[in-house]
Protein backbone atom coordinates (compact mmCIF):
# COMPACT_ATOMS: atom_id res chain seq x y z
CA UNK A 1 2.39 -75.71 62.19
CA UNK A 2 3.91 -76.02 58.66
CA UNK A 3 2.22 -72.46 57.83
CA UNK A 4 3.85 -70.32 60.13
CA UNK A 5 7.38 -70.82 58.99
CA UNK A 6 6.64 -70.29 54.94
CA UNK A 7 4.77 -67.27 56.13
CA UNK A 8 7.94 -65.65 57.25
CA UNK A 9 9.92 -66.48 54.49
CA UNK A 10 8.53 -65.69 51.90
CA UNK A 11 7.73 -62.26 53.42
CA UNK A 12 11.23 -61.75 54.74
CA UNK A 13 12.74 -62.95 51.28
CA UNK A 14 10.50 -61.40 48.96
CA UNK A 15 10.82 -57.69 50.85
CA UNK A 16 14.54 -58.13 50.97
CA UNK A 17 15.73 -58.30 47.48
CA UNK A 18 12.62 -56.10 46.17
CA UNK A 19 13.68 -53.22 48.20
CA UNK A 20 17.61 -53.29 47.73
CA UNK A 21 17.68 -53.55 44.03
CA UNK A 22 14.84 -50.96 43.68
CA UNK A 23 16.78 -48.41 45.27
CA UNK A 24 19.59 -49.19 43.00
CA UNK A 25 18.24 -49.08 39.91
CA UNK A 26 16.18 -45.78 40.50
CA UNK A 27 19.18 -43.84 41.07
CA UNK A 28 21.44 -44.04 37.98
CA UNK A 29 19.09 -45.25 35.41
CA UNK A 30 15.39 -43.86 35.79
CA UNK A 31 16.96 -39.93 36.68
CA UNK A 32 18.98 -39.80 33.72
CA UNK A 33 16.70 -40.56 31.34
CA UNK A 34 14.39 -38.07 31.93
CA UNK A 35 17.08 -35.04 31.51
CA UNK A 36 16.93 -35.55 27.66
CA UNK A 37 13.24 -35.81 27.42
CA UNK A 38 13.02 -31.69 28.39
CA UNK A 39 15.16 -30.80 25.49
CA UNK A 40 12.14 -31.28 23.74
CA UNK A 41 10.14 -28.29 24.26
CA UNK A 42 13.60 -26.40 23.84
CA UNK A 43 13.06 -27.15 19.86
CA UNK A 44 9.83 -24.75 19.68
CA UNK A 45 11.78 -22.12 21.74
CA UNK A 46 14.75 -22.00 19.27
CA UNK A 47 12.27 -20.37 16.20
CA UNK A 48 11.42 -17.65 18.79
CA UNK A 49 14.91 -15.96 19.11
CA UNK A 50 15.55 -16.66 15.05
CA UNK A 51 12.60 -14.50 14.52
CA UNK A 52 14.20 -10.98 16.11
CA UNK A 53 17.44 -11.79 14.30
CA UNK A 54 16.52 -10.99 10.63
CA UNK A 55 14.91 -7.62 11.31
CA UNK A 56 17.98 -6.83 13.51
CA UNK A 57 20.62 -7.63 10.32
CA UNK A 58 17.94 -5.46 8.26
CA UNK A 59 18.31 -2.52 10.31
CA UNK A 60 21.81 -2.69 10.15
CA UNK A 61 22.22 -2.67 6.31
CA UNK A 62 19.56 0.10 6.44
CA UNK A 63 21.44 1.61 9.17
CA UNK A 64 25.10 1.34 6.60
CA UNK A 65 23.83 3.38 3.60
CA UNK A 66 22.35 6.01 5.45
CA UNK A 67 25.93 6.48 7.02
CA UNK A 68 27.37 8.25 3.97
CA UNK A 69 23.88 9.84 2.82
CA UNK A 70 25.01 12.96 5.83
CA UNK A 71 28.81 12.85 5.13
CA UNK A 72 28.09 13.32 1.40
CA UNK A 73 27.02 17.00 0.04
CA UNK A 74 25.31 14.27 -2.72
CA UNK A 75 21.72 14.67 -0.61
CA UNK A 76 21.54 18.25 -0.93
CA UNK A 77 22.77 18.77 -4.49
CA UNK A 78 19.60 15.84 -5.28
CA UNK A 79 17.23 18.14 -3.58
CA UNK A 80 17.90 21.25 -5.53
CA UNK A 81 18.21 19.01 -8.88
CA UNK A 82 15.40 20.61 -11.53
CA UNK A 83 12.82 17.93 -12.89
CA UNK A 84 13.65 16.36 -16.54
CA UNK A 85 11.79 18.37 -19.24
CA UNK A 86 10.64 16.28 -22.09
CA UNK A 87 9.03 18.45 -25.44
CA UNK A 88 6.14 16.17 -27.18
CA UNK A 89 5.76 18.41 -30.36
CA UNK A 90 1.97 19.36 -30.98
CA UNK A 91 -0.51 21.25 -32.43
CA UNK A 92 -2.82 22.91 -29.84
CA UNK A 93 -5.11 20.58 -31.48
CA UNK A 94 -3.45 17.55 -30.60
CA UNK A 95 -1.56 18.40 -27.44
CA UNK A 96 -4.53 16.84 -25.13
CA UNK A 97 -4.45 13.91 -26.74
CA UNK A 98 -0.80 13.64 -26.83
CA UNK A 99 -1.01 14.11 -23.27
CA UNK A 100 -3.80 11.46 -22.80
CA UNK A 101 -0.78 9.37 -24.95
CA UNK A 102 1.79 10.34 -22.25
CA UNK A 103 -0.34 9.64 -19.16
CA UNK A 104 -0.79 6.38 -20.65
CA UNK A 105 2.99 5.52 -21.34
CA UNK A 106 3.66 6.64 -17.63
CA UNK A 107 1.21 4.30 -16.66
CA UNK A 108 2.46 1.50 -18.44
CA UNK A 109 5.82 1.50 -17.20
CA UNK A 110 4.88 1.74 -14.11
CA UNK A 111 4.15 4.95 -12.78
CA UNK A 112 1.08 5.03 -10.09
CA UNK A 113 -1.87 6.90 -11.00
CA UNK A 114 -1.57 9.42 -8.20
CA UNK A 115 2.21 10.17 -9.23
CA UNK A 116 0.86 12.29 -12.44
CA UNK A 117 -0.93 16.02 -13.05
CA UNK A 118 -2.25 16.92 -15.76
CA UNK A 119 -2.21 20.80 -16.66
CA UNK A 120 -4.63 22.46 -19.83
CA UNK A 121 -4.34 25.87 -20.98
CA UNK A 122 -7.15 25.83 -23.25
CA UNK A 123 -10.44 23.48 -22.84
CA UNK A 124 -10.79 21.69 -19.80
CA UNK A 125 -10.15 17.76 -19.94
CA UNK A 126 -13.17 15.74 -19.91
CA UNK A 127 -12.80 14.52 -16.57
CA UNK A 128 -12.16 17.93 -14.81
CA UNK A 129 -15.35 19.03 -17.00
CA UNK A 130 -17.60 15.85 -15.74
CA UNK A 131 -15.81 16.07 -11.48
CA UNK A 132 -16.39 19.49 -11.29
CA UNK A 133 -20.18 18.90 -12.51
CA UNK A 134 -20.24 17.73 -8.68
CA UNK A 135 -18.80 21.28 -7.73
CA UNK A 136 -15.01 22.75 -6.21
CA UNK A 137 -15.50 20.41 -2.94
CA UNK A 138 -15.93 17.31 -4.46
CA UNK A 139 -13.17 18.31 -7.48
CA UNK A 140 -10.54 18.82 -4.86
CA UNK A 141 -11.41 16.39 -2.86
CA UNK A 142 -10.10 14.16 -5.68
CA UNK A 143 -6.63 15.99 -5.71
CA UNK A 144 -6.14 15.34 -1.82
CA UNK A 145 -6.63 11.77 -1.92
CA UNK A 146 -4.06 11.28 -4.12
CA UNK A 147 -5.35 8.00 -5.59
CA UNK A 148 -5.72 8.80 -9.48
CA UNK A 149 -4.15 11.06 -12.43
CA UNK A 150 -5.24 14.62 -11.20
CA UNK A 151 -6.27 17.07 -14.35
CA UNK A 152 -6.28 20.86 -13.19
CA UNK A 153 -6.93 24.24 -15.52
CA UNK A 154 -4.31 26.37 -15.74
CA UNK A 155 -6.21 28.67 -13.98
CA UNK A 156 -6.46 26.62 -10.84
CA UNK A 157 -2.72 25.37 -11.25
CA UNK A 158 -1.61 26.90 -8.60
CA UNK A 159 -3.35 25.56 -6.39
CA UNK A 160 -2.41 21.96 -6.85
CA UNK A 161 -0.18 20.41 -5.02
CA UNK A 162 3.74 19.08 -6.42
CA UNK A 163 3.30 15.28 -8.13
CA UNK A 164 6.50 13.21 -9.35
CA UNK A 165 5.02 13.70 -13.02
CA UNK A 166 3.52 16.97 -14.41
CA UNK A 167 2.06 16.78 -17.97
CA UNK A 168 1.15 20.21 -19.85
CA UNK A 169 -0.92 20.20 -23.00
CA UNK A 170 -0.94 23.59 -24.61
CA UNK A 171 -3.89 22.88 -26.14
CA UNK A 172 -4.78 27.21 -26.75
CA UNK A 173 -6.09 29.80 -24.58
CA UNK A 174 -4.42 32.81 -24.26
CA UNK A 175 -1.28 33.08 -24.64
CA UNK A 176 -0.29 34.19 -21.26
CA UNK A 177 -1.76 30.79 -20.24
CA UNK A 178 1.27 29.03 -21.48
CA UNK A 179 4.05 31.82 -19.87
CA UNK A 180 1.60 31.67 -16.40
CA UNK A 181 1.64 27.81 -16.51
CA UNK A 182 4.61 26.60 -17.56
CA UNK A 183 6.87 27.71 -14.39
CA UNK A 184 4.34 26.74 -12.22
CA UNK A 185 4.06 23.02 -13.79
CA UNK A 186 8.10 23.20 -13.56
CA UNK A 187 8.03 24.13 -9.79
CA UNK A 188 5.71 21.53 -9.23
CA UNK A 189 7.04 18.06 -10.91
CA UNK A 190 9.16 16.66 -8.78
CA UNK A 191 10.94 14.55 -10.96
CA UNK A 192 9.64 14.44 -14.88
CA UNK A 193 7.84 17.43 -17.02
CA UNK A 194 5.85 16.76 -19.67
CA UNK A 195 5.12 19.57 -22.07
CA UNK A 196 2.79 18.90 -25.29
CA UNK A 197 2.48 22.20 -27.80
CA UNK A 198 4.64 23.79 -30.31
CA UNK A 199 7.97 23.62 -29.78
CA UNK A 200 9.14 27.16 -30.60
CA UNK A 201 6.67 28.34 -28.39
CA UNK A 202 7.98 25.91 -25.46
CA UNK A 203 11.69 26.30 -25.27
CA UNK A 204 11.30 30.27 -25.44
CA UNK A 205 9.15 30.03 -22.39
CA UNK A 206 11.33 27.37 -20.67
CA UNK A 207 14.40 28.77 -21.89
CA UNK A 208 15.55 25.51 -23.13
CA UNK A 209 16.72 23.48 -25.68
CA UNK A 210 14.98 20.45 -25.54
């Protein structure tokens, strides 16, 4: 007899209260607190869009001098601009190792390798002597890569392609060597010739005073 009435209330009391304040408390405090918790794996999203943003300024400054580089009649005036002619005074002794003085110096300050040509009118450089030991394929196949200081006879000049830097050593031969190669080495430095020989004999053929 006593245990049938504690049965029901502590069932009826203890359901009661659980249930109504559970419901209550779920609803404003649990939800909110897990709406900040996502703004967590927003943080490794924001690098993502940063990313695109510095290339897209980049473009634009690229974009801003390339604006006047049409408008100007600067672009085409550069184009037709002849290459600087510096005069290393020489005997045709010296002049391929004055040259060998001036590919170093280029080097030096910075000037790649493949940027220079190197023109004889006499005897062969050493290097042209010992590549072409290997025969014409293997020679040339030098020149098209691109990757080291070319040095061509002045009878092959013409076939070598244009280089930023041309270097001439009138080191002899005959003397239609130096009128034959000199125009040629002219048309083909883009934006620095090199001439090593007698000086007289240089500015009459270049028809300068340098």
């Amino acid at each position: 007899m006593p245990l049938i009435p504690e049965e029901p209330q502590i069932h009826e009391s203890a359901q009661g209260p659980r249930v109504a304040p559970a419901a209550g408390r779920t609803t404003p405090t649990p939800r909110p607190v897990p709406g900040p918790r996502p703004a967590a794996p927003a943080r490794p999203g924001r690098p993502g869009p940063l990313r695109p943003a510095p290339p897209a300024q980049r473009t634009s400054r690229e974009a801003a001098p390339a604006m006047p580089g049409p408008s100007g009649p600067a672009a085409p005036a550069a184009t037709a601009a002849t290459p600087q002619v510096q005069l290393l005074p020489a005997s045709a002794e010296g002049a391929l190792d004055a040259a060998e003085e001036a590919v170093d110096l280029l080097l030096d300050s910075g000037r790649a390798p493949g940027e220079v040509l190197v023109i004889t009118t006499g005897t062969q450089h050493p290097w042209a002597e010992h590549e072409l030991s290997f025969g014409d394929t293997a020679y040339w196949a030098q020149h098209d890569t691109g990757d080291d200081v070319f040095y061509a006879d002045a009878a092959v000049v013409s076939r070598a392609a244009s280089r930023p830097v041309v270097v001439v050593a009138v080191n002899g031969g005959p003397a239609s060597a130096a009128a034959t190669v000199l125009p040629l080495a002219r048309a083909r430095a883009g934006a620095l010739l090199i001439v090593c020989g007698d000086p007289q004999q240089i500015n009459s053929l270049l028809d300068t005073g340098v």
